[in-house]
Protein backbone atom coordinates (compact mmCIF):
# COMPACT_ATOMS: atom_id res chain seq x y z
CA UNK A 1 45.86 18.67 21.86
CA UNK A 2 44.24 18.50 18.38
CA UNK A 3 42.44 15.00 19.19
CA UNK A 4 41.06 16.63 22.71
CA UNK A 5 40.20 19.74 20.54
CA UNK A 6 38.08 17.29 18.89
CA UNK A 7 36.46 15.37 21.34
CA UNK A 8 35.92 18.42 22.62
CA UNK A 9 33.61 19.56 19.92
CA UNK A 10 31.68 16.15 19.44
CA UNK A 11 30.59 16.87 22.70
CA UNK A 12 29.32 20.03 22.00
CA UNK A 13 27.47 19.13 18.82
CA UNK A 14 26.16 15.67 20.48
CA UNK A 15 24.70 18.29 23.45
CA UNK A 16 23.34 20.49 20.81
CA UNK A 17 21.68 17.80 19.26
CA UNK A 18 20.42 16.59 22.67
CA UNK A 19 19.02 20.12 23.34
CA UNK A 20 17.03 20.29 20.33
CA UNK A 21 15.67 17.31 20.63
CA UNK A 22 14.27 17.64 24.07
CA UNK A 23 11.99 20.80 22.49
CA UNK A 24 9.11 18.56 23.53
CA UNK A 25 6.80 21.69 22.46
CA UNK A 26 7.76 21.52 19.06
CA UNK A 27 5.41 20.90 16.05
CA UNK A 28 6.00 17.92 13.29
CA UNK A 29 4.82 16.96 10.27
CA UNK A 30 3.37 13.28 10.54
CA UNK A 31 2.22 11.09 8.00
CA UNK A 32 -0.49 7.96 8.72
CA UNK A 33 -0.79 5.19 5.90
CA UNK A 34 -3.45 3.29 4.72
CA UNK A 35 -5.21 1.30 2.39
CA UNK A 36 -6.56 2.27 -0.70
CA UNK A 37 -10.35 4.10 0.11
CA UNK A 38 -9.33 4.61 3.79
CA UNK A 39 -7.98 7.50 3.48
CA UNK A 40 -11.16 10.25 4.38
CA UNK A 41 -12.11 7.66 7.60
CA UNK A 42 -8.31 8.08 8.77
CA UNK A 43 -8.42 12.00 7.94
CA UNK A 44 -11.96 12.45 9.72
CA UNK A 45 -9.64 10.36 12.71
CA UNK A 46 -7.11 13.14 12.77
CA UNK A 47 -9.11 15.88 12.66
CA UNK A 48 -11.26 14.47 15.81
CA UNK A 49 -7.72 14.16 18.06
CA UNK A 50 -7.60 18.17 16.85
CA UNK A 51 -4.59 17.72 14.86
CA UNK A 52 -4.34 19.78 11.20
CA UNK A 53 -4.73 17.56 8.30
CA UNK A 54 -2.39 19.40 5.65
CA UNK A 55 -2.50 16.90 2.65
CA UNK A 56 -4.43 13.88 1.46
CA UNK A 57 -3.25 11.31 -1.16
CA UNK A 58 -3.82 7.87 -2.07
CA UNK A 59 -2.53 5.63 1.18
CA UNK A 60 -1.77 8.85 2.79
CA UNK A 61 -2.43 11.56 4.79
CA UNK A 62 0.03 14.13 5.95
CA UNK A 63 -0.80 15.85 9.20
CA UNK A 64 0.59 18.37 11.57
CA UNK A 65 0.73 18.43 15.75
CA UNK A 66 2.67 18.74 18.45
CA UNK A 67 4.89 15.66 19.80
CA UNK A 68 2.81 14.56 21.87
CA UNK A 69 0.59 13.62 18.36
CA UNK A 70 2.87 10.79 17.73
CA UNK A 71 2.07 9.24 20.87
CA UNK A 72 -1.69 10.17 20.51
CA UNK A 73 -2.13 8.91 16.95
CA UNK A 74 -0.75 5.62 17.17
CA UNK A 75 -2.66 4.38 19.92
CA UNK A 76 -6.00 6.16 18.44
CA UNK A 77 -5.75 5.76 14.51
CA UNK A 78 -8.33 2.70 14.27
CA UNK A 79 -7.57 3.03 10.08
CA UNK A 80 -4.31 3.97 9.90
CA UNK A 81 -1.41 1.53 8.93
CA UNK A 82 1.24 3.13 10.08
CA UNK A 83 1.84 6.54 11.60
CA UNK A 84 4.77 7.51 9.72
CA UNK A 85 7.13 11.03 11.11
CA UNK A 86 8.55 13.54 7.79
CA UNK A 87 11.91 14.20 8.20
CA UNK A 88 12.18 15.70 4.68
CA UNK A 89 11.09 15.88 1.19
CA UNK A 90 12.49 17.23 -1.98
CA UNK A 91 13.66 16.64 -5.63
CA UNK A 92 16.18 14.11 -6.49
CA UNK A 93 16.82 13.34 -10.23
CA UNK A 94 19.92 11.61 -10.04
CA UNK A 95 21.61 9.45 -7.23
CA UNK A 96 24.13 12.42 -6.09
CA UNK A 97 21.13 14.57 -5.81
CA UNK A 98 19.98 11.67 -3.57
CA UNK A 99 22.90 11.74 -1.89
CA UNK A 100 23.56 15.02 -0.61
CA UNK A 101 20.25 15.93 -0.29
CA UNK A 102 19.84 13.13 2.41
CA UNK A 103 22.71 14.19 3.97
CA UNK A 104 21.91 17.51 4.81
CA UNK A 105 18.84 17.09 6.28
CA UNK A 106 19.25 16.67 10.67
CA UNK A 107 19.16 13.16 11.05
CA UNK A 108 20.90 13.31 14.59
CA UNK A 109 17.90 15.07 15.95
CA UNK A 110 16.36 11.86 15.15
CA UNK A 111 19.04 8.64 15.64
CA UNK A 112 21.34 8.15 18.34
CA UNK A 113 24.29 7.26 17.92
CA UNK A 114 24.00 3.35 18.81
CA UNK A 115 20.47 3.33 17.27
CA UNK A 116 19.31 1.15 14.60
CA UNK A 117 18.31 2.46 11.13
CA UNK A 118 17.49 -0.26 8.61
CA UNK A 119 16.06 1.38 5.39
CA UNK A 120 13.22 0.42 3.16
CA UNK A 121 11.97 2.03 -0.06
CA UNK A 122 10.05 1.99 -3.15
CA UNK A 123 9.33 4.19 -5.86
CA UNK A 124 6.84 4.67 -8.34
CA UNK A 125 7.12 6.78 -12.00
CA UNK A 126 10.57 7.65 -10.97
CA UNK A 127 14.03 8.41 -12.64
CA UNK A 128 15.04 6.40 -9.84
CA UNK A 129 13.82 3.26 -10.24
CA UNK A 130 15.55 1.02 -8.49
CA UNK A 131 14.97 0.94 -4.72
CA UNK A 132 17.66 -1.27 -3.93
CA UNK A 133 20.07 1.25 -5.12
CA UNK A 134 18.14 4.34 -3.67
CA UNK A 135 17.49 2.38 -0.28
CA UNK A 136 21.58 1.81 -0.05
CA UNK A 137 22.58 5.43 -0.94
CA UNK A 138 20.11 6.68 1.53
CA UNK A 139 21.10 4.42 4.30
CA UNK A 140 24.93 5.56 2.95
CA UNK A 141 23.84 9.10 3.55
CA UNK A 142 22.30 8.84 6.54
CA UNK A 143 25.97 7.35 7.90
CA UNK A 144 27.92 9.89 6.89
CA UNK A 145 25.36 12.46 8.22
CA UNK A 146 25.72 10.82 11.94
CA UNK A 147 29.55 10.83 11.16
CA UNK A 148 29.40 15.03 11.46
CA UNK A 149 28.15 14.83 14.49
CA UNK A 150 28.75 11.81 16.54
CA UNK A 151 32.57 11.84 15.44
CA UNK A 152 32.94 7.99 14.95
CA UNK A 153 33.19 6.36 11.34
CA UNK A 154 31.24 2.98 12.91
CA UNK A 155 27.97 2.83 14.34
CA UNK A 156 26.95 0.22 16.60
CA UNK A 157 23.44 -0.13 15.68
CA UNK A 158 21.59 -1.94 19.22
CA UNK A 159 19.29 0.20 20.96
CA UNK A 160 16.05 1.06 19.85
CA UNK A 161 14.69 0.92 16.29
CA UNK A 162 14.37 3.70 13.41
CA UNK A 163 12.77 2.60 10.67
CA UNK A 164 13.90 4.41 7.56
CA UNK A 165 11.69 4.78 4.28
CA UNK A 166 12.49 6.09 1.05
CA UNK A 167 9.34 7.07 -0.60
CA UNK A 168 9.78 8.40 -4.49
CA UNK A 169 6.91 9.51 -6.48
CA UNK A 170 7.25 11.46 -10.08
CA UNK A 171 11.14 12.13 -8.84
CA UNK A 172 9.40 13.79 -5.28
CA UNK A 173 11.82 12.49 -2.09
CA UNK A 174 9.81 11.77 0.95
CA UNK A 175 12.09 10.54 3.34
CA UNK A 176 9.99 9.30 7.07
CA UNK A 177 10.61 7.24 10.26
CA UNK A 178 8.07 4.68 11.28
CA UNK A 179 6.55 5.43 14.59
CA UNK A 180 4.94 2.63 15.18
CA UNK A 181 7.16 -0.82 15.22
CA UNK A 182 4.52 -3.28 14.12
CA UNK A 183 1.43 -2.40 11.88
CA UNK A 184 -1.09 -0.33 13.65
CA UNK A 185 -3.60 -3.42 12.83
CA UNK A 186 -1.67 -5.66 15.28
CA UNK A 187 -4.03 -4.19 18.41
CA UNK A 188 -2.39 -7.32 20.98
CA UNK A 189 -5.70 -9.42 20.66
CA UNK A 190 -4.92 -11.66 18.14
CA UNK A 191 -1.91 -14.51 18.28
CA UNK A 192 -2.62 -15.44 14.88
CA UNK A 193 -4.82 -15.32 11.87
CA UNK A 194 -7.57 -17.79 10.92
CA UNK A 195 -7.85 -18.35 7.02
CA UNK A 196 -8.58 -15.56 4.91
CA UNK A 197 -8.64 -13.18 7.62
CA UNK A 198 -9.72 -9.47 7.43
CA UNK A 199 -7.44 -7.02 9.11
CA UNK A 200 -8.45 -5.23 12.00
CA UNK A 201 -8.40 -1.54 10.65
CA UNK A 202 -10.43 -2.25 7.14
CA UNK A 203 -13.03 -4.35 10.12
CA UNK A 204 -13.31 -1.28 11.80
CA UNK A 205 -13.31 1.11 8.62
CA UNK A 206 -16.55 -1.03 7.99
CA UNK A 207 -17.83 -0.03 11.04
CA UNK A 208 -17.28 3.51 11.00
CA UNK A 209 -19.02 3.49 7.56
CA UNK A 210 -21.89 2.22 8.99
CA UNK A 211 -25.01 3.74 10.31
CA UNK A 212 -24.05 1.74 14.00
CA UNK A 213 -24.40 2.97 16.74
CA UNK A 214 -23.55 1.84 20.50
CA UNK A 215 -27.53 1.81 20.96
CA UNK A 216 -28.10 -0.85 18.48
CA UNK A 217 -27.48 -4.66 17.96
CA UNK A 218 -25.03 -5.66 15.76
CA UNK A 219 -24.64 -8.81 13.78
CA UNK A 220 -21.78 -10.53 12.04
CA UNK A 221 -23.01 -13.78 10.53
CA UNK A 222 -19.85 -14.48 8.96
CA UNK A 223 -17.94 -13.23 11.60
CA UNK A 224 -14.48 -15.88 11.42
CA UNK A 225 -12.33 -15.05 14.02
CA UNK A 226 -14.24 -12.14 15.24
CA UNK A 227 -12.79 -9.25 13.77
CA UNK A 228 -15.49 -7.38 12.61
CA UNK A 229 -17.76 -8.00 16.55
CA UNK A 230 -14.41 -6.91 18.34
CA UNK A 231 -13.62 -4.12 16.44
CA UNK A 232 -17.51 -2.91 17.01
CA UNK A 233 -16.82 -3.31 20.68
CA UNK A 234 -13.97 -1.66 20.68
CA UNK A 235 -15.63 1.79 19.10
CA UNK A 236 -18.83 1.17 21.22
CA UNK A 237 -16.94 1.58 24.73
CA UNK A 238 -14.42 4.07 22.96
CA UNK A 239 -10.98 1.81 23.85
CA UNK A 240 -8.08 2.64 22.01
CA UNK A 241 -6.77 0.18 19.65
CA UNK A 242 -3.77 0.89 20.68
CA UNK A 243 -4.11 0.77 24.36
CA UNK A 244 -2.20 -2.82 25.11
CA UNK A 245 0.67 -2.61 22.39
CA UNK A 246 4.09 -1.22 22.35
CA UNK A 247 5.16 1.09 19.32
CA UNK A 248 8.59 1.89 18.37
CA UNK A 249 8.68 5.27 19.00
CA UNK A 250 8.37 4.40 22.70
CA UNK A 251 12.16 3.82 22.76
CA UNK A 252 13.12 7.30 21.23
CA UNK A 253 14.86 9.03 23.80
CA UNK A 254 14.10 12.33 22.57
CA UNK A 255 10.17 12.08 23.17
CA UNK A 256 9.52 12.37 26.85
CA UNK A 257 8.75 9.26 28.54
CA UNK A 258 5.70 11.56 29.97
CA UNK A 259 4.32 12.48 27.03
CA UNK A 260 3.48 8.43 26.46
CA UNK A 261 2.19 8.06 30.50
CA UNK A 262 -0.36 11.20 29.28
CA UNK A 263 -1.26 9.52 26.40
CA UNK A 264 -2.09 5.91 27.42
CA UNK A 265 -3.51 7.73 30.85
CA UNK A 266 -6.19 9.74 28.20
CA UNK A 267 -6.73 6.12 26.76
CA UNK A 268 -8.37 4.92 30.08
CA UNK A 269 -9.72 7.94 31.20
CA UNK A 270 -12.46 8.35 28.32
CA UNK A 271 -12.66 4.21 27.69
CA UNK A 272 -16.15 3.26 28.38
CA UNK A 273 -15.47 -0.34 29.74
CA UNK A 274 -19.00 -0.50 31.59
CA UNK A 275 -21.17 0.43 28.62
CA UNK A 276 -23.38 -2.49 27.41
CA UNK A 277 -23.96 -3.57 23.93
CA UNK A 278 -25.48 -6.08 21.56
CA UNK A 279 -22.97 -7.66 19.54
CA UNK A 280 -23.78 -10.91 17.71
CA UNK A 281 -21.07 -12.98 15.70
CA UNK A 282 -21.72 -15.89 13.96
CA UNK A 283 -20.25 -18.33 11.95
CA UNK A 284 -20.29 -22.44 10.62
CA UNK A 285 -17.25 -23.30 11.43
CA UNK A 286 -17.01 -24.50 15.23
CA UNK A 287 -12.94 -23.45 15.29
CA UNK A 288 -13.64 -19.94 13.80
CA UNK A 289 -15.97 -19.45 16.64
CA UNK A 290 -13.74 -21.02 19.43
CA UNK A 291 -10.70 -18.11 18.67
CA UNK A 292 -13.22 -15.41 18.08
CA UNK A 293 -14.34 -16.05 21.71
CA UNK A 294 -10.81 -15.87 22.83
CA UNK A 295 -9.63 -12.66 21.02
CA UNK A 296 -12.70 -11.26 22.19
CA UNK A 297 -12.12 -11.83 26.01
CA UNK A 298 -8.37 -11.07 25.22
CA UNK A 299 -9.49 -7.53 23.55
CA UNK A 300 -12.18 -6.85 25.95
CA UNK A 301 -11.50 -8.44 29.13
CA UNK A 302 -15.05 -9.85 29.08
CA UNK A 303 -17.46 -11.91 27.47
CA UNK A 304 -19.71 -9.52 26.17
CA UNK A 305 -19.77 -10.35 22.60
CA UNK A 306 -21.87 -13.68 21.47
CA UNK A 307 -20.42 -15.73 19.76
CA UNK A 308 -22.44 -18.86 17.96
CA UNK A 309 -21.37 -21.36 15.77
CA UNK A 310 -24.78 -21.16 13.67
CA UNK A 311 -25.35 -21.58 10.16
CA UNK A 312 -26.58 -18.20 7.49
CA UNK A 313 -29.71 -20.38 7.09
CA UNK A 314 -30.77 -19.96 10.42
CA UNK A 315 -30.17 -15.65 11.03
CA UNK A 316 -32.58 -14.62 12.51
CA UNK A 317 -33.29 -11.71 15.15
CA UNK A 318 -35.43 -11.19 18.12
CA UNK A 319 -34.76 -6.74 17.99
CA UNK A 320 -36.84 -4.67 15.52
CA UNK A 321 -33.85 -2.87 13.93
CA UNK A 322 -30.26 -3.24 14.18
CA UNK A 323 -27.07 -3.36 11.98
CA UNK A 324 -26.06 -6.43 9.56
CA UNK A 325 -22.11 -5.99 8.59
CA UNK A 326 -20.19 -8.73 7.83
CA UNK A 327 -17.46 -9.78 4.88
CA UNK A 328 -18.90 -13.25 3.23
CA UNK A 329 -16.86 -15.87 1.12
CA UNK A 330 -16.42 -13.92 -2.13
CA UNK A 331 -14.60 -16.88 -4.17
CA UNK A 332 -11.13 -15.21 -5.38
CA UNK A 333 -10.03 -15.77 -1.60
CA UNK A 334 -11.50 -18.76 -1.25
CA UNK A 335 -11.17 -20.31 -4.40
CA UNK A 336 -14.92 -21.11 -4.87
CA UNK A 337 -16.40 -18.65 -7.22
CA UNK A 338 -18.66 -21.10 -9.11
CA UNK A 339 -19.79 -22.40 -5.88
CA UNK A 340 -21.01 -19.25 -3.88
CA UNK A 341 -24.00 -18.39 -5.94
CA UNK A 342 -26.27 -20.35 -3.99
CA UNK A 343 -24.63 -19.00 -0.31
CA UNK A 344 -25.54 -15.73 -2.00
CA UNK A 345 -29.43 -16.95 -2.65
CA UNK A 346 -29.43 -17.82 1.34
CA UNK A 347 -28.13 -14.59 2.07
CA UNK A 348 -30.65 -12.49 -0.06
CA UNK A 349 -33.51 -14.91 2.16
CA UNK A 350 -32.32 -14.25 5.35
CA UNK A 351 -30.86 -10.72 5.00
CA UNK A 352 -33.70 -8.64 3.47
CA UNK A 353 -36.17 -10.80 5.75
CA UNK A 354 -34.40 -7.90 8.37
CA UNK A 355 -36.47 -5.67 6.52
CA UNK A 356 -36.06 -2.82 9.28
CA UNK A 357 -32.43 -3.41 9.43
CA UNK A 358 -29.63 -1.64 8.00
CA UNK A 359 -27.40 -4.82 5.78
CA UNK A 360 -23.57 -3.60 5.29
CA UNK A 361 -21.78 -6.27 2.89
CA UNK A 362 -17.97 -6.18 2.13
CA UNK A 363 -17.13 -8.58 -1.23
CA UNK A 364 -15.53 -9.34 -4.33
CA UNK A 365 -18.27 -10.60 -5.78
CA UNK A 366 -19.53 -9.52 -8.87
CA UNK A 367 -23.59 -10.41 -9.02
CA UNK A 368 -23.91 -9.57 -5.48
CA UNK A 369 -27.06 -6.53 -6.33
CA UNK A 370 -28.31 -9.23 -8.95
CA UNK A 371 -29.22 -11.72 -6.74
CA UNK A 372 -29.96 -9.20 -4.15
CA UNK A 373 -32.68 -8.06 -6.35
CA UNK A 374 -31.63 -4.09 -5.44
CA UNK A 375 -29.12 -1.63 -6.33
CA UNK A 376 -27.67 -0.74 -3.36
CA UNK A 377 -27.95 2.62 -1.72
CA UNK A 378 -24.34 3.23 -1.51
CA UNK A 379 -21.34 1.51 -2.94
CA UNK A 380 -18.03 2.45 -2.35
CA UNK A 381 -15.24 0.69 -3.34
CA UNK A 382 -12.42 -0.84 -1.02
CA UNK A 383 -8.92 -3.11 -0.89
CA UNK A 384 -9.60 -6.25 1.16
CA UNK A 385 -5.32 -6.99 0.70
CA UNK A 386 -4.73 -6.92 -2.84
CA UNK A 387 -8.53 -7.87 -3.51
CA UNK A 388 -10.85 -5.44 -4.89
CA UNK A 389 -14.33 -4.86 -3.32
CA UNK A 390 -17.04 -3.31 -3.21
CA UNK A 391 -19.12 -2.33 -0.03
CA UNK A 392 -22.34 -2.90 -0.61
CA UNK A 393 -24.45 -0.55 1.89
CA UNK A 394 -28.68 -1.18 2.18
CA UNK A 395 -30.41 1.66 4.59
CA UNK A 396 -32.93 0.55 6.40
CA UNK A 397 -35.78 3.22 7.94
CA UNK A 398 -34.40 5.30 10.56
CA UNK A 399 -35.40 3.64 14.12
CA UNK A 400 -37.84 5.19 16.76
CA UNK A 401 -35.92 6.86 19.21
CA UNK A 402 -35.72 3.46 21.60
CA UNK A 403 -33.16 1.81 19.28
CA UNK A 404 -33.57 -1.43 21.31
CA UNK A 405 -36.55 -2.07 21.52
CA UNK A 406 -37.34 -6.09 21.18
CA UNK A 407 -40.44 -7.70 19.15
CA UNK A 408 -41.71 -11.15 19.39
CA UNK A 409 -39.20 -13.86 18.97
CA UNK A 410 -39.21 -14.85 14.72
């Protein structure tokens, strides 16, 4: 009698669970990652899919919407690392703090009972320094939370995937699951990565810095792999990066399947796929230029970036004003720093002989304005990995209201 009293009442608190969880109306607190000096681009992001930004840190920026924002943001954030959902946060000063304070917070709202929760951490100016240690407390805590209400003391741990972290800063608890599976840079174009590649959300963070527009040719003439030129192309017809990826939170069976059709329909809907553009990418080495073609048909479906294996000695442009970004050899990644000062000569030539255009440069480094000859207008300073750069932005004049309109040939 006892043991069906029991099983009894794991039923009842596995159907509560299940009945809060399908509140599909409900709000939550979301968090999206991302490099260091991303962080107002990815806020500016959230605030134009109408969700409240509530707090904005160094690699982060807390947010608030309803469910259907999880879906929204990770196939929109072009930025964003991750898109991160806050299932708690407090104080914890010593590892039974830790403890119980892990465990009382409503994890079943959140895991299944065969789902799979693998837990990573770190912490930073913490009494609890060790992650190791804090990442198997909180994964021990999490168990015994699931025990409550699932009623079984061994969890399978095979369907679907909830990513645990365990965030400490100054002795402050953040405790999240990763909505996203895969990093948020991994749009589906790209099989794999050519040497010293640049990821696809600091690409497009250049970009969105810029003074582009869909109305005006762009040029890469470093452009590797293409990263910079797709990502363009991508804003210009206003495709989701997201749009042909799968994200973790996919497989949560307490967001509605319907909430993801919605979202990936809105993707499609408002996706420009007929607008034209002028993208240019460039670049010397003939195998660079073969897999930029290829991630650009895979991203686009089309062939309507260029893409030229041509040397920086020869840039040149037949349109009166347009938009130069690109991210050049700066030596620490390629191990060449005595050897770039000339490349950086050529560039000055060619570059500034645009003299209407607007010249975006992403490097390491350091006598980039000295051989440039000018300070730059704006400078702002950015992670390229664990590399620090600076983007170097030159203004040129503000075009006539015909952004493309063509001189003579140079």
């Amino acid at each position: 009698m006892k043991k069906q009293e029991s099983n009894q009442s794991n039923a009842i608190q596995k159907g509560a669970a299940a009945s809060q969880r399908a509140d599909q109306g409900q709000l939550v607190q979301l968090i999206a990652t991302t490099a260091f000096g991303l962080e107002a681009i990815a806020a500016r992001e959230i605030k134009a899919l109408g969700y409240e930004v509530l707090e904005t840190e160094n690699g982060r920026i807390t947010f608030q919407g309803p469910l259907e924002a999880i879906c929204r943001a990770n196939l929109w954030l072009r930025t964003a690392e991750r898109v991160l959902l806050k299932i708690g946060s407090f104080k914890a000063m010593s590892f039974e703090e830790l403890f119980e304070k892990t465990k009382a917070l409503p994890w079943s709202l959140y895991i299944p009972e065969k789902g799979i929760f693998p837990v990573s951490g770190k912490s930073i100016k913490s009494k609890l320094y060790s992650v190791p240690d804090c990442q198997a407390i909180v994964k021990k805590a999490v168990v015994e939370s699931l025990k409550g209400t699932y009623g079984t003391s061994w969890f399978q741990e095979n369907e679907g995937h909830y990513a645990i972290e365990v965030a400490l800063l100054k002795d402050q608890v953040t405790l999240t699951l990763d909505t996203s599976g895969s990093g948020l840079h991994r749009r589906g174009y790209r099989e794999s990565y050519h040497q010293a590649p640049l990821k696809e959300t600091l690409a497009a963070a250049l970009v969105m810095l810029s003074y582009w527009n869909p109305d005006r040719v762009l040029v890469d003439p470093f452009c590797g792999s293409g990263t910079i030129p797709i990502e363009a192309a991508l804003i210009g017809k206003n495709i989701a990066p997201g749009m042909n990826r799968d994200f973790a939170a996919q497989e949560w069976p307490w967001i509605d399947a319907a909430l993801w059709r919605q979202a990936r329909k809105e993707t499609h809907e408002v996706a420009q796929f007929r607008r034209p553009l002028q993208i240019q990418g460039y670049d010397i080495d003939e195998k660079a230029i073969r897999m930029a073609r290829q991630y650009g048909e895979q991203a686009l479906d089309s062939q309507e970036i260029h893409f030229e294996r041509r040397a920086v000695e020869d840039l040149g442009s037949r349109y009166h004003y347009g938009c130069l970004i690109t991210n050049p050899p700066y030596g620490e990644r390629m191990g060449e720093v005595e050897a770039l000062g000339q490349l950086y000569e050529t560039m000055a030539q060619r570059f500034f002989k645009l003299d209407t255009w607007s010249i975006y440069v992403l490097t390491a480094y350091p006598d980039l304005e000295r051989i440039f000859g000018k300070k730059a207008d704006r400078r702002r300073k950015l992670y390229n990995g664990r590399i620090m750069c600076q983007y170097y932005q030159y203004q040129g004049p503000r075009p006539p209201r015909r952004d493309a309109e063509i001189s003579a040939e140079d």
